[in-house]
C-alpha atoms as a PDB file:
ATOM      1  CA  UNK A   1      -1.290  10.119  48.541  1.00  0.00           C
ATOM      2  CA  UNK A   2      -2.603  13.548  47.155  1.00  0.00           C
ATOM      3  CA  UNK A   3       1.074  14.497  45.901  1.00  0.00           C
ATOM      4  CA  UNK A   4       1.316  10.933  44.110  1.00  0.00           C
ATOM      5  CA  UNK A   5      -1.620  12.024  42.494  1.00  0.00           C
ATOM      6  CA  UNK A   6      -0.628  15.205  42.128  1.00  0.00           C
ATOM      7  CA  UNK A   7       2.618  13.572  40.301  1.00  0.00           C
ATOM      8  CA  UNK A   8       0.733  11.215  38.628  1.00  0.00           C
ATOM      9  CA  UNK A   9      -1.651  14.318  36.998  1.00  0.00           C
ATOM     10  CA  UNK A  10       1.546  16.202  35.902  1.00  0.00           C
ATOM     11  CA  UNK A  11       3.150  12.968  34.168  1.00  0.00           C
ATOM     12  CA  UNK A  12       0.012  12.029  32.865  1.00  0.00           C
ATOM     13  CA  UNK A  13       0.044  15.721  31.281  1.00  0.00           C
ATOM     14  CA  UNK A  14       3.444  15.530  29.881  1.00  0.00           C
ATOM     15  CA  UNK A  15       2.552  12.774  27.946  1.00  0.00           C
ATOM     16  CA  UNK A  16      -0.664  14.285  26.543  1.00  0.00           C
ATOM     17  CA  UNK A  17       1.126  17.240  25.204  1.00  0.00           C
ATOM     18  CA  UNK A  18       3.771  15.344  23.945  1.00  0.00           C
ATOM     19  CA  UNK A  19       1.561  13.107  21.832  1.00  0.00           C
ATOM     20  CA  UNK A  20      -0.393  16.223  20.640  1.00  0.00           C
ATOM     21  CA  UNK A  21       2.784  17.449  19.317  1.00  0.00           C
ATOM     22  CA  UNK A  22       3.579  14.305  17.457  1.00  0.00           C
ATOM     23  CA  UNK A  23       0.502  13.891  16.182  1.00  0.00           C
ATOM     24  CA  UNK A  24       1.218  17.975  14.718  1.00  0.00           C
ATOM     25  CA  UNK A  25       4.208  16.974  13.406  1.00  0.00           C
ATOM     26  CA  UNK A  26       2.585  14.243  11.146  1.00  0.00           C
ATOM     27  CA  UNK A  27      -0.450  16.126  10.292  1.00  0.00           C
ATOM     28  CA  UNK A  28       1.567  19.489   9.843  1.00  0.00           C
ATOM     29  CA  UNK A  29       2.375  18.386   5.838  1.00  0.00           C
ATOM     30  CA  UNK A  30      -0.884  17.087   5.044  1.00  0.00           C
ATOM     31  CA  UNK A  31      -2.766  20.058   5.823  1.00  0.00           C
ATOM     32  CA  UNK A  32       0.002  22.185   4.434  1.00  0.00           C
ATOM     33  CA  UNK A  33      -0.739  19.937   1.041  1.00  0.00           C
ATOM     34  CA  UNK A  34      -4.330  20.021   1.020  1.00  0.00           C
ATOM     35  CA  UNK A  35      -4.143  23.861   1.182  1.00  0.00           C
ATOM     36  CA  UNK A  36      -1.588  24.674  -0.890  1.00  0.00           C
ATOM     37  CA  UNK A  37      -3.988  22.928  -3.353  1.00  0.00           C
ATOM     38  CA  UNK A  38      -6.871  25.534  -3.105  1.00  0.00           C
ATOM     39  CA  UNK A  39      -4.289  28.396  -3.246  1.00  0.00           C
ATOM     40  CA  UNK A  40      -3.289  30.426  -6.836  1.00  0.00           C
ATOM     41  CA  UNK A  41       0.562  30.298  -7.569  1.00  0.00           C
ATOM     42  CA  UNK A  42       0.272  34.213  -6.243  1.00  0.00           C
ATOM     43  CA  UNK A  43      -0.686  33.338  -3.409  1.00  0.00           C
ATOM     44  CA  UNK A  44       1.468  30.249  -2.391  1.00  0.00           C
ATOM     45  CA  UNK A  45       4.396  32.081  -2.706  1.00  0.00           C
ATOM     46  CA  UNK A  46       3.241  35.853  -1.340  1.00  0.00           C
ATOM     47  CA  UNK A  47       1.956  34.394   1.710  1.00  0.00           C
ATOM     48  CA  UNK A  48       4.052  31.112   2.722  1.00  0.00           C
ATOM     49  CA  UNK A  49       2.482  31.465   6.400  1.00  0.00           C
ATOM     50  CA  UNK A  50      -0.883  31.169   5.737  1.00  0.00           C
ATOM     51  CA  UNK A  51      -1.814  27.856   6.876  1.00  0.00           C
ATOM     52  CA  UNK A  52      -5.446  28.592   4.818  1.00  0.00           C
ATOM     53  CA  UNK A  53      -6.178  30.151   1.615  1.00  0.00           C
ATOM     54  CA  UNK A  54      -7.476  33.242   1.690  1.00  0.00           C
ATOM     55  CA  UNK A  55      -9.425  33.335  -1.442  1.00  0.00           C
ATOM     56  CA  UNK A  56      -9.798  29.443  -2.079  1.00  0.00           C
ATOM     57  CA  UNK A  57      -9.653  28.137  -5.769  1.00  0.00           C
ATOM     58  CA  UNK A  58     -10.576  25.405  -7.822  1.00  0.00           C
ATOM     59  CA  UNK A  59      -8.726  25.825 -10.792  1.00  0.00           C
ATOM     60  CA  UNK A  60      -5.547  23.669  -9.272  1.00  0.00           C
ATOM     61  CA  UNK A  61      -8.101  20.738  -9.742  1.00  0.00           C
ATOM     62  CA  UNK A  62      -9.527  22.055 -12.934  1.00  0.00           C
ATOM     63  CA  UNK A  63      -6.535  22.324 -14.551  1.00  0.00           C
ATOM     64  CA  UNK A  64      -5.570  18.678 -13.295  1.00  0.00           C
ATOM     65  CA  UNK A  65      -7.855  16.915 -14.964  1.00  0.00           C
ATOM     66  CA  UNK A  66      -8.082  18.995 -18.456  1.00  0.00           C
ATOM     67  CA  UNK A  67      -4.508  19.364 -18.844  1.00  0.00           C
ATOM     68  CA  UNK A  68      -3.199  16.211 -18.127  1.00  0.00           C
ATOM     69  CA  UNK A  69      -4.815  12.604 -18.940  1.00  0.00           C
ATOM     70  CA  UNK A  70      -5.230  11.526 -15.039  1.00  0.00           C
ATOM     71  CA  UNK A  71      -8.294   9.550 -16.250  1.00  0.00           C
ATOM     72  CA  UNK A  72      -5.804   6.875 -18.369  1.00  0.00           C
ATOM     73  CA  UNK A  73      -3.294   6.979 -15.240  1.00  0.00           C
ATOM     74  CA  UNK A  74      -6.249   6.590 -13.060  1.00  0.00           C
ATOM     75  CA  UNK A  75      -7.537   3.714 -15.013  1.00  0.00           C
ATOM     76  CA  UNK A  76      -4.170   2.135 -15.504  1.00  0.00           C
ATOM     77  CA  UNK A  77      -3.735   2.205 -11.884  1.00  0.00           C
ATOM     78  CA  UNK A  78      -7.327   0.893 -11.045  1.00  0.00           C
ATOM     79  CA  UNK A  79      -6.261  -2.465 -13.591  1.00  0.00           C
ATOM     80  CA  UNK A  80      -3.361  -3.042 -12.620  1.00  0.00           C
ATOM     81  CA  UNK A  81      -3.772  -2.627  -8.824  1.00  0.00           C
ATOM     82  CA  UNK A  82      -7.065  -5.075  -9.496  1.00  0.00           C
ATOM     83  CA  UNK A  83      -5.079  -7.450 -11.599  1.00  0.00           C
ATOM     84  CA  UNK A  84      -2.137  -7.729  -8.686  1.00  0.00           C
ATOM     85  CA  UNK A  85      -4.879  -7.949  -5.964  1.00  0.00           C
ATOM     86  CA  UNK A  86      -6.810 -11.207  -7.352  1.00  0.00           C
ATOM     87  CA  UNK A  87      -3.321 -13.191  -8.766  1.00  0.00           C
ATOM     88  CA  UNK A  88      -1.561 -12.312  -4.864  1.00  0.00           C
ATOM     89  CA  UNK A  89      -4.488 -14.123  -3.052  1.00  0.00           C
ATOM     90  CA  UNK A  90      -3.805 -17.019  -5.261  1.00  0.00           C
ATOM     91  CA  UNK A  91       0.154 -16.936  -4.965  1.00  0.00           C
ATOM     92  CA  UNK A  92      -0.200 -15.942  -1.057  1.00  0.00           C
ATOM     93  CA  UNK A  93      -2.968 -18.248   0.271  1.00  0.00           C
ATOM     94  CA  UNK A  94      -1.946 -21.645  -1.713  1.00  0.00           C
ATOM     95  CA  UNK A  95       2.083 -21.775  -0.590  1.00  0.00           C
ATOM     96  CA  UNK A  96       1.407 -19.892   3.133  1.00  0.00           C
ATOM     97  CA  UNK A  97      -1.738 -23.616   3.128  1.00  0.00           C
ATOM     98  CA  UNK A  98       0.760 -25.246   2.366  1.00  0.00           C
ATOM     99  CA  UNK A  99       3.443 -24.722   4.427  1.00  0.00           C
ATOM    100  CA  UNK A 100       1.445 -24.097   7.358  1.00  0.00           C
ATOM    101  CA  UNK A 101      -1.031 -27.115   7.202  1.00  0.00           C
ATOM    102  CA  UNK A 102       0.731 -30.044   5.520  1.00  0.00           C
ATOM    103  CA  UNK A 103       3.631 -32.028   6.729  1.00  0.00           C
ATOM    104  CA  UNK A 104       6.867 -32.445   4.372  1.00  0.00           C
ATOM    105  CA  UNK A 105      10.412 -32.837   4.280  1.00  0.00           C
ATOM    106  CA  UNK A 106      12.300 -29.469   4.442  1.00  0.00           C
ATOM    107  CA  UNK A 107       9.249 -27.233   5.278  1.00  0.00           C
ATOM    108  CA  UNK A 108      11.254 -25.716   7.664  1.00  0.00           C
ATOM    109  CA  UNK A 109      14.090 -25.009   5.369  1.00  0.00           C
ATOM    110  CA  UNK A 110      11.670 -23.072   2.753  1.00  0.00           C
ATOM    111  CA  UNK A 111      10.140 -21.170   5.767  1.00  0.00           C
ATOM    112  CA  UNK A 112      13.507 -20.005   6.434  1.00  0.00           C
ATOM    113  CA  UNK A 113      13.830 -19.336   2.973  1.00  0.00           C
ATOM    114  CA  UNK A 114      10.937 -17.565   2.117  1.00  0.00           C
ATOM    115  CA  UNK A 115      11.883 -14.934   4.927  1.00  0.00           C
ATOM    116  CA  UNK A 116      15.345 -14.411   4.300  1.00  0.00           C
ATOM    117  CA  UNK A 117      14.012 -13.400   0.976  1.00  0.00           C
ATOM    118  CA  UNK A 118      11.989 -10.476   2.201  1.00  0.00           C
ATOM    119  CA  UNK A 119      16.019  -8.994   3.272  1.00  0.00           C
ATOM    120  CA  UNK A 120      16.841  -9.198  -0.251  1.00  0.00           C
ATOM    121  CA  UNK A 121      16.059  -4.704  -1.639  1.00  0.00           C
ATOM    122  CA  UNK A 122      13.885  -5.258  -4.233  1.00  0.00           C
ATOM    123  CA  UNK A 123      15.910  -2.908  -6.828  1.00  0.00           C
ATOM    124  CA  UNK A 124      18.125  -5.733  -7.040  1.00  0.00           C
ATOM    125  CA  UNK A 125      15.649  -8.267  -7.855  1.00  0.00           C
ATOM    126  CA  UNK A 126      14.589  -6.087 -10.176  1.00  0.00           C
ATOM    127  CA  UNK A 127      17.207  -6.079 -12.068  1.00  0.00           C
ATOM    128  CA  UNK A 128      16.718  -9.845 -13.476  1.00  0.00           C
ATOM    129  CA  UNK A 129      13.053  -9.381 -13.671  1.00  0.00           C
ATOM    130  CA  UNK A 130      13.522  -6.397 -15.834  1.00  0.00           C
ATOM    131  CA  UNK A 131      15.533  -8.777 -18.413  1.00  0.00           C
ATOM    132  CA  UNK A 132      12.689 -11.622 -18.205  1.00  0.00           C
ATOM    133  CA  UNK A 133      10.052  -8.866 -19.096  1.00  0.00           C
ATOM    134  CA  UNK A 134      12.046  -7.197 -22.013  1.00  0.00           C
ATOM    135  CA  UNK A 135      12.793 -11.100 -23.347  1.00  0.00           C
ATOM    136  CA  UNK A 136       9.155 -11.744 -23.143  1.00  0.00           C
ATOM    137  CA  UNK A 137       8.625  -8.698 -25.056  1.00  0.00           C
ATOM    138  CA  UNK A 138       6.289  -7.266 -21.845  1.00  0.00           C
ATOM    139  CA  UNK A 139       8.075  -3.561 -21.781  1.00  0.00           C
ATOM    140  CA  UNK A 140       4.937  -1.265 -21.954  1.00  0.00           C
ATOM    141  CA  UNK A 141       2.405  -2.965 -20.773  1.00  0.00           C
ATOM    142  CA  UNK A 142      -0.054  -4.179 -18.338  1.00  0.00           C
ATOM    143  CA  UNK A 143       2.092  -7.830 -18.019  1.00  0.00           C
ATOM    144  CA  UNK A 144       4.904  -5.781 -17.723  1.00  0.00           C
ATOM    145  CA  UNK A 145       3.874  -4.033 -14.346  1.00  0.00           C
ATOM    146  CA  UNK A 146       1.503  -7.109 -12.831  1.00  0.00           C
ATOM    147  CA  UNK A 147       3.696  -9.862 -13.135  1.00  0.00           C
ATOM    148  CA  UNK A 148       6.353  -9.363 -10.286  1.00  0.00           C
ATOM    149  CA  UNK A 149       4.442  -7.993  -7.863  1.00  0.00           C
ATOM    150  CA  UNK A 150       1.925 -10.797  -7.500  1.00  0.00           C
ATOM    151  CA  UNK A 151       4.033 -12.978  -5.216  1.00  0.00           C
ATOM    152  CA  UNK A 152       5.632 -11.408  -2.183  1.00  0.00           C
ATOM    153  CA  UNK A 153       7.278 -13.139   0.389  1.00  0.00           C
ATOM    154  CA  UNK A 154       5.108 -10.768   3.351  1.00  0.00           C
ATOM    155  CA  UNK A 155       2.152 -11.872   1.922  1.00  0.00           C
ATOM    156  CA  UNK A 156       2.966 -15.683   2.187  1.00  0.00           C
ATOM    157  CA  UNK A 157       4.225 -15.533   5.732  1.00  0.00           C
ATOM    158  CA  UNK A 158       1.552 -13.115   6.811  1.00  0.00           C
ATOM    159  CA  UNK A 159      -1.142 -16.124   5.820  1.00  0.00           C
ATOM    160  CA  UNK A 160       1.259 -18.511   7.072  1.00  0.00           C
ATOM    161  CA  UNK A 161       1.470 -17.295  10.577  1.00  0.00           C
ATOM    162  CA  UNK A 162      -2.269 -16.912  10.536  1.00  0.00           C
ATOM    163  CA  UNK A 163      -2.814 -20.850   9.444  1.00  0.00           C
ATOM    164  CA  UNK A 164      -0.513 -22.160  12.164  1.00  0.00           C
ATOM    165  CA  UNK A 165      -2.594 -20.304  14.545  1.00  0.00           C
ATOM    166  CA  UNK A 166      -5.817 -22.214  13.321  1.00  0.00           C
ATOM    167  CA  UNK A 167      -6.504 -25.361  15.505  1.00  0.00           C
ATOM    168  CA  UNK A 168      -5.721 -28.439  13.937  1.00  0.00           C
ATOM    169  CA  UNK A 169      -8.692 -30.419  15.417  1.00  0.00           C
ATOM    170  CA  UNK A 170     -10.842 -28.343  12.576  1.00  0.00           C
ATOM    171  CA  UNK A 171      -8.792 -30.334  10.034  1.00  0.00           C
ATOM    172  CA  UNK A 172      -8.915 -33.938  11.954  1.00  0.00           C
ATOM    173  CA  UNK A 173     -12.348 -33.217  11.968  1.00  0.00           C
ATOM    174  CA  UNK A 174     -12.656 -32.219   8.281  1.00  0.00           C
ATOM    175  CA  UNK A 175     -10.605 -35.738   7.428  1.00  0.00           C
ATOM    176  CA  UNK A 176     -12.903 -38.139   9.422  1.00  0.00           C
ATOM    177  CA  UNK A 177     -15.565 -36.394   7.651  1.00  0.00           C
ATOM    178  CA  UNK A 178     -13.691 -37.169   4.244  1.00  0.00           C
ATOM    179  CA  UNK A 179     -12.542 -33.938   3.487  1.00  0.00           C
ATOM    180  CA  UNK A 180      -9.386 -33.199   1.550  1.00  0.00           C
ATOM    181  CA  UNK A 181      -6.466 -30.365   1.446  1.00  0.00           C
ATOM    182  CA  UNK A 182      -8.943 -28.241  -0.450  1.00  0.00           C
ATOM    183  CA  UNK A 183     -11.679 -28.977   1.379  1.00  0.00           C
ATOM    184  CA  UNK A 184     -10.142 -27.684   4.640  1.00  0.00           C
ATOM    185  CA  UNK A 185      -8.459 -24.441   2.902  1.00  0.00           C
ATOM    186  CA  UNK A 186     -11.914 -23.696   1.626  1.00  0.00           C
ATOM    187  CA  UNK A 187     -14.463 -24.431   4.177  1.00  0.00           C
ATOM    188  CA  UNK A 188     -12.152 -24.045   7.189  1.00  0.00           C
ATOM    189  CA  UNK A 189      -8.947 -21.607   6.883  1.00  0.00           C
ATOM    190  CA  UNK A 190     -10.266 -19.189   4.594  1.00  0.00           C
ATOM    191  CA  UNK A 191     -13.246 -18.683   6.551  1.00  0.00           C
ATOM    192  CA  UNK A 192     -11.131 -18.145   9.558  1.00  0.00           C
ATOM    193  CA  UNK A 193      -8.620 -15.944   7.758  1.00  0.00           C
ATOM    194  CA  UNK A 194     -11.046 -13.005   6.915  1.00  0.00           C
ATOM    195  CA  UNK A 195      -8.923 -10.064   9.020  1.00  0.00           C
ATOM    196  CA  UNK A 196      -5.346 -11.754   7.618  1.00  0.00           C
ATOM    197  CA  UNK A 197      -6.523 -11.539   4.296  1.00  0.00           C
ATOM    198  CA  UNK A 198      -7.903  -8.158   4.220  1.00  0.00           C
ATOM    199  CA  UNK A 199      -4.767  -6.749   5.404  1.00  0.00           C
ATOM    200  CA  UNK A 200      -2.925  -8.404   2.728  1.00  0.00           C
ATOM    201  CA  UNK A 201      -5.572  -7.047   0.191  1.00  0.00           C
ATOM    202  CA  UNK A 202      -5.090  -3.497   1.886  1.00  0.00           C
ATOM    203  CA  UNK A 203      -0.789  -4.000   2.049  1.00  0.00           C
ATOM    204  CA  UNK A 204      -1.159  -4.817  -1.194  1.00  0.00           C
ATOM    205  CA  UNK A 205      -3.710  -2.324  -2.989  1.00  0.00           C
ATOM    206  CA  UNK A 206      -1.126   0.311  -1.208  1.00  0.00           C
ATOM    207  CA  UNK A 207       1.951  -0.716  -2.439  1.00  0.00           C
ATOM    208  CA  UNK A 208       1.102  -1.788  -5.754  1.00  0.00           C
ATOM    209  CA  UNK A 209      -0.963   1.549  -6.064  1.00  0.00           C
ATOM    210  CA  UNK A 210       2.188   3.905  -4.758  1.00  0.00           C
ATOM    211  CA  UNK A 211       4.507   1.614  -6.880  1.00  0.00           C
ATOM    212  CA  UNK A 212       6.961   3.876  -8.745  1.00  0.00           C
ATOM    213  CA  UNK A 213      10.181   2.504  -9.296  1.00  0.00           C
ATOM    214  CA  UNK A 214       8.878  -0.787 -11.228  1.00  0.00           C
ATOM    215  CA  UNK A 215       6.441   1.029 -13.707  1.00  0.00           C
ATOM    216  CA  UNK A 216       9.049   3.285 -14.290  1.00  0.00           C
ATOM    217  CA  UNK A 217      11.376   1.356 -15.579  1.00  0.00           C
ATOM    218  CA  UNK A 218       8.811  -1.003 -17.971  1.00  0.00           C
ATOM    219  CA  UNK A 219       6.037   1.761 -19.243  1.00  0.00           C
ATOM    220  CA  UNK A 220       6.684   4.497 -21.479  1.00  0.00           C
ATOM    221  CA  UNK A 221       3.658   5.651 -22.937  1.00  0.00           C
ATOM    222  CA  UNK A 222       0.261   7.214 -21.049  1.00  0.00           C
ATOM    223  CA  UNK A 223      -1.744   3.442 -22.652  1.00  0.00           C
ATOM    224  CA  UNK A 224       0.711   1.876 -19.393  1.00  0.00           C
ATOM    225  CA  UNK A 225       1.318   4.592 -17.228  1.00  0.00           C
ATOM    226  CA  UNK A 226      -0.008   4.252 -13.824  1.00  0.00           C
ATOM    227  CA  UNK A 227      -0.071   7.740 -11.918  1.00  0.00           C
ATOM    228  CA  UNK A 228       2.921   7.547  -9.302  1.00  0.00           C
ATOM    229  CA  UNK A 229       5.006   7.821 -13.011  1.00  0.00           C
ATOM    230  CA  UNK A 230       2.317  10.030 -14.414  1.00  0.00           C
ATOM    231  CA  UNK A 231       2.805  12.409 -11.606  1.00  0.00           C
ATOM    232  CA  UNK A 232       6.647  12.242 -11.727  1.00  0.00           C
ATOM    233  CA  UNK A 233       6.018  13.606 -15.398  1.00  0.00           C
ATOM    234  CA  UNK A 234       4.625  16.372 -14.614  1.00  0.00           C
ATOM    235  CA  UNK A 235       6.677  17.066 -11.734  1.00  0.00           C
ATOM    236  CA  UNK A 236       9.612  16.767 -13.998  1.00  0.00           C
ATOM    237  CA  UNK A 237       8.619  19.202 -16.744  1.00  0.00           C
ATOM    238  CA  UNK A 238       8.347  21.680 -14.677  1.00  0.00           C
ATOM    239  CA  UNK A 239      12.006  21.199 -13.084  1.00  0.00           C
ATOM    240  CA  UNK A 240      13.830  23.650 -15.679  1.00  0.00           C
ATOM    241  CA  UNK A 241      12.556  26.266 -14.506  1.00  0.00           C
ATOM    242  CA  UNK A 242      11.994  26.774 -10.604  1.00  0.00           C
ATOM    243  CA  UNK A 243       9.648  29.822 -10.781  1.00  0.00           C
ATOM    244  CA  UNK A 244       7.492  28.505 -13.290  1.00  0.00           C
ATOM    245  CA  UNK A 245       7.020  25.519 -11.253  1.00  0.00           C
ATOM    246  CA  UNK A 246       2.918  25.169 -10.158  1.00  0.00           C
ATOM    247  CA  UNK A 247       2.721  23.779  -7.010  1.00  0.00           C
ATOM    248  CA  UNK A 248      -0.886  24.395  -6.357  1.00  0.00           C
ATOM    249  CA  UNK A 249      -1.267  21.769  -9.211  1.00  0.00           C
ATOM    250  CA  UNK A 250       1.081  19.294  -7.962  1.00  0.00           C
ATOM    251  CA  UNK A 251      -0.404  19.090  -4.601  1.00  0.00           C
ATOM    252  CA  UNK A 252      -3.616  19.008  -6.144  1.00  0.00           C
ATOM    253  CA  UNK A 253      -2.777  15.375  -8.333  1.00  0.00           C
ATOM    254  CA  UNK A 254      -0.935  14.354  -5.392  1.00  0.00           C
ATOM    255  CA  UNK A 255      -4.460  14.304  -3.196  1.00  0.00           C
ATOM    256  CA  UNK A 256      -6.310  13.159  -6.346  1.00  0.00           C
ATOM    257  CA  UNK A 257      -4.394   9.889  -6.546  1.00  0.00           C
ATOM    258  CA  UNK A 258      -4.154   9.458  -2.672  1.00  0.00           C
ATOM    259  CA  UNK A 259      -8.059   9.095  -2.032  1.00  0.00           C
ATOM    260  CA  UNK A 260      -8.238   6.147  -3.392  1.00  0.00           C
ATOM    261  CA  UNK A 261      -5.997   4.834  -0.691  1.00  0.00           C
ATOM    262  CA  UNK A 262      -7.160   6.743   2.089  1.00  0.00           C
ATOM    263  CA  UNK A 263     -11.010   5.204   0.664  1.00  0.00           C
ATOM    264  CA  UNK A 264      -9.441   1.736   1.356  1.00  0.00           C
ATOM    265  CA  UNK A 265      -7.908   2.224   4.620  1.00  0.00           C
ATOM    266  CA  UNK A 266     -10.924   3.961   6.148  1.00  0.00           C
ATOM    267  CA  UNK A 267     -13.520   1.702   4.874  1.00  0.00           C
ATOM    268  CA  UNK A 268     -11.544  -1.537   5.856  1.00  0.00           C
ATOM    269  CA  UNK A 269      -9.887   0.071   8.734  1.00  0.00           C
ATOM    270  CA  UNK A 270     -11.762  -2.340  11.728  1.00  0.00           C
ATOM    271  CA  UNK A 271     -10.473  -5.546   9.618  1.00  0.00           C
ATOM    272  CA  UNK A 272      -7.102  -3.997   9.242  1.00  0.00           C
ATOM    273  CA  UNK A 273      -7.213  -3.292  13.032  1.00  0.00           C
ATOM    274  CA  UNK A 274      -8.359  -7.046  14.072  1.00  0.00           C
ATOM    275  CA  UNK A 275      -5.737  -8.432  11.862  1.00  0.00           C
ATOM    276  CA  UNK A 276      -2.624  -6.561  13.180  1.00  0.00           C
ATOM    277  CA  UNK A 277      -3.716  -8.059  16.545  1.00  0.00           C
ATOM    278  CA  UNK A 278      -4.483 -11.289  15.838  1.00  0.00           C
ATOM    279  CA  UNK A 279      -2.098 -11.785  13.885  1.00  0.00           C
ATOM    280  CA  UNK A 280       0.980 -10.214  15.551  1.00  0.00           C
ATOM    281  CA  UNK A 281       1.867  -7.863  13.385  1.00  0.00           C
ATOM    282  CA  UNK A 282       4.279  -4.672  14.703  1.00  0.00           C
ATOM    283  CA  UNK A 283       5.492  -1.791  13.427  1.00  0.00           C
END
């Protein structure tokens, strides 16, 4: 008995300093980007092994948000990431209702559908929906950079999973009462749905806030711009010359636009927590 203990101690110990050194690995490049940040360009490249400045600075930060218009990107962002949040809820929750909660011909078949769509890359949808914007005459602006991303086929079957999973007495009992379809999505499955739709609002404030390759292709101009391109801007003017390049500055926008994020996540974390496991979601 004591040496299956013994064993048991030792295994259990492995597998503590194993996850320790995972958990490094991740954190490793976030703290190396947070302190690069308060570090002068002397100093980031004299002393590369310094985990921590030694004579912390501001003027990374400073020079941010004088030199460069983060405050349009910023807002830009903060629209469009609003505008794509309130349309998805309404594209997501009224086909996921429906396929979930009424009875039709070929429901199946569109189920099937709808998922084998999520397969498709999106750089090759993009392709058409880049023609549809320039025909509409979108390029460059807010339309331009809403429009496809307010119907994704995760969202749908995220909501649609999590309406199968609702009883169906609630609804029998919603009919006899002489309630509708939109009676029972209102008073019944959207009250239910609270954790599956705030991790489709927090899926979708993230991706739509880290989208680059879409607003790259459709803005031009800083009145569009939302920072992921902003920040490839500045990254790329300083690519012709690799000792003139600032990285104290670039890791300082990079944490500027990621706490708005990271503010999301942490603040809806326990929702985003009770919706992975009611709602099956892995990986």
């Amino acid at each position: 008995m004591k040496s299956k203990k013994k064993n048991s101690r030792i295994t259990k110990g492995i597998l503590y300093i194993i996850l320790i050194l995972v958990v490094l690995l991740f954190i490793f490049p976030l703290i190396w980007i947070v302190s690069t940040s308060f570090k002068s360009t002397a100093e980031i490249f004299n002393g590369l092994y310094n985990w921590l400045p030694i004579q912390p600075t501001l003027e990374n930060y400073a020079e941010a948000v004088q030199a460069y218009p983060l405050g349009v990107w910023m807002k830009n962002s903060v629209i469009v990431v609003a505008l794509v949040i309130v349309l998805s809820c309404v594209f997501y929750i009224l086909p996921a209702y429906a396929l979930a909660r009424i009875e039709f011909k070929y429901s199946g078949v569109l189920v099937m559908l709808m998922v084998a769509t999520i397969m498709i890359p999106k750089e090759l949808s993009s392709i058409m929906s880049y023609k549809i914007v320039a025909k509409l005459g979108l390029l460059d602006t807010y339309s331009a950079v809403v429009i496809p991303q307010i119907c994704d086929a995760i969202g749908v079957f995220l909501l649609y999973q999590f309406f199968r999973g609702i009883p169906k007495e609630y609804s029998e009992v919603c009919q006899l009462d002489g309630g509708g379809h939109f009676t029972i999505l209102t008073k019944i499955c959207l009250p239910l749905s609270g954790p599956a739709i705030s991790v489709m609002v927090i899926l979708t404030f993230v991706s739509s806030w880290n989208n680059f390759f879409w607003p790259l292709l459709v803005t031009f101009t800083d009145k569009s711009m939302t920072l992921p391109v902003g920040l490839a801007t500045i990254m790329t003017s300083y690519s012709e010359s690799s000792a003139s390049r600032q990285y104290g500055l670039l890791m300082a926008i990079s944490i500027l636009t990621s706490i708005p994020a990271l503010a999301i996540f942490i603040g809806m974390q326990k929702k985003f927590v009770e919706a992975i496991t009611s709602t099956g979601i892995k990986g």
